[in-house]
Structures are given as C-alpha cells and as structure tokens.
C-alpha atoms as a PDB file:
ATOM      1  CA  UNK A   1      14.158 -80.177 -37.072  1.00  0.00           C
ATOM      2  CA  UNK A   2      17.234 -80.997 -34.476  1.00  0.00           C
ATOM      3  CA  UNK A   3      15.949 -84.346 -34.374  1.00  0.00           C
ATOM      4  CA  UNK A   4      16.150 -84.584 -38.525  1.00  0.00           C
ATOM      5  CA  UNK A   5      19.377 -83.478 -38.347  1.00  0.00           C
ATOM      6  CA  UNK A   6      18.311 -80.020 -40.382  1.00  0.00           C
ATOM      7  CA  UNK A   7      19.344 -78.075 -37.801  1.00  0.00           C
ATOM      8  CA  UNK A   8      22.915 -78.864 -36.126  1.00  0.00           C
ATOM      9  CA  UNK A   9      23.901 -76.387 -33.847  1.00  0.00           C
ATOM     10  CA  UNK A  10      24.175 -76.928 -30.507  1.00  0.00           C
ATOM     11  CA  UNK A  11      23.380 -74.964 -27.190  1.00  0.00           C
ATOM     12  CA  UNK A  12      20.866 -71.617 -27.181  1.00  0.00           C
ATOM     13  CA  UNK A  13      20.720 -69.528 -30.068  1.00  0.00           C
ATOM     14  CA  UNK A  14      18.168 -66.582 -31.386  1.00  0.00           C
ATOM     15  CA  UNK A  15      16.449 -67.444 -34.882  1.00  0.00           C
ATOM     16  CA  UNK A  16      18.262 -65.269 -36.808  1.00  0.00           C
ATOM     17  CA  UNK A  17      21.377 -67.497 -37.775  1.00  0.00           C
ATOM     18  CA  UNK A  18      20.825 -68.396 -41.323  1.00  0.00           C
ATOM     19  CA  UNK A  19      21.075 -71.963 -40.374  1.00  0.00           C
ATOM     20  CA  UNK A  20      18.452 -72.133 -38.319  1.00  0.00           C
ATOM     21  CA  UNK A  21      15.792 -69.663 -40.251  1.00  0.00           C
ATOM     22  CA  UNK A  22      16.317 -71.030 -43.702  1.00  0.00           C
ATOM     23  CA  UNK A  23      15.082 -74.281 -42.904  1.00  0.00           C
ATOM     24  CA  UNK A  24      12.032 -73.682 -41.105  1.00  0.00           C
ATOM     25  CA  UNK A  25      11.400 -70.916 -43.572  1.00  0.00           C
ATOM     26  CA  UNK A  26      11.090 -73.765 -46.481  1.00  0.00           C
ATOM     27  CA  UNK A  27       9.009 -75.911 -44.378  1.00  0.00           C
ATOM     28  CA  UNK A  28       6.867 -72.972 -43.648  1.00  0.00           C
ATOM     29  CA  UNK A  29       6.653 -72.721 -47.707  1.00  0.00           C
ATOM     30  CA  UNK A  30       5.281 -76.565 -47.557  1.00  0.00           C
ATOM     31  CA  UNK A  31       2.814 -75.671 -45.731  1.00  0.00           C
ATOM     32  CA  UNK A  32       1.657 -72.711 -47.779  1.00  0.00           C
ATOM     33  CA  UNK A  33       2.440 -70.176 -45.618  1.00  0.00           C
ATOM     34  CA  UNK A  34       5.602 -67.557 -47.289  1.00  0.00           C
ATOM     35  CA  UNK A  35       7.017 -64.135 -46.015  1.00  0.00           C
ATOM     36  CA  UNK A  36       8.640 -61.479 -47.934  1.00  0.00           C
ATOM     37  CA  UNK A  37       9.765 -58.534 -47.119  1.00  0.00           C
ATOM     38  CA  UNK A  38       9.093 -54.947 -49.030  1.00  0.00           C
ATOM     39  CA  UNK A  39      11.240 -51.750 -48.399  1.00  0.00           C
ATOM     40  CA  UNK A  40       8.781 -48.665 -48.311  1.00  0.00           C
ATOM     41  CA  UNK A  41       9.910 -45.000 -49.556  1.00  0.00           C
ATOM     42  CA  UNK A  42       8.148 -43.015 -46.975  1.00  0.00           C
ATOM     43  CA  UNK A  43       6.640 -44.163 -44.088  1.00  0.00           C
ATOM     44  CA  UNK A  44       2.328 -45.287 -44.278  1.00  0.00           C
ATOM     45  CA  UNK A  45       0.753 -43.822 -41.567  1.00  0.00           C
ATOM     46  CA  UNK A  46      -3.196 -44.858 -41.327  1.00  0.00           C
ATOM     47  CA  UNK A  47      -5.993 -42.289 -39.912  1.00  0.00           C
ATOM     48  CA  UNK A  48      -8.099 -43.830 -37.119  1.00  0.00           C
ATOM     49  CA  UNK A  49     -11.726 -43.139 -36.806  1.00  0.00           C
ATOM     50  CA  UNK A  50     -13.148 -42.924 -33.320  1.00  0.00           C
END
C-alpha cells in the first residue's frame, strides 16, 4: 500500500491513524473479510465447564 501510493506517511507509525487503517480496512472488505464494532450494555460473562 506505500508502494501504491495509498498510504503516504512517512517514518514509524501505530495503525490507528485514520490514514493508514481506512485503506487496508477497504481492501480487507475486497477480500470478504469486514469488522464492526458493537457497544454492549452490561458486560457477557460465559460459565466454563470443567
């Protein structure tokens, strides 16, 4: 994606600059694969069966 020009910042930076998420987020999407996020009311806590 730096080499495609999509992504044009320079240097070392953390994937959470818009710039550099949004884009691999829509190629992601061409590949079939989405995220989305879902804000929960209360916490889902699961019982484990030993």
């Amino acid at each position: 994606m730096i080499l495609n020009g999509k992504i044009k910042l320079k240097g070392v930076h953390l994937p959470i600059i818009k710039e550099i998420y949004e884009p691999i987020l829509e190629e992601l999407e061409e590949y079939g694969i989405s995220f989305f996020e879902q804000k929960l009311d209360k916490a889902v806590l699961y019982d484990v069966i030993v």
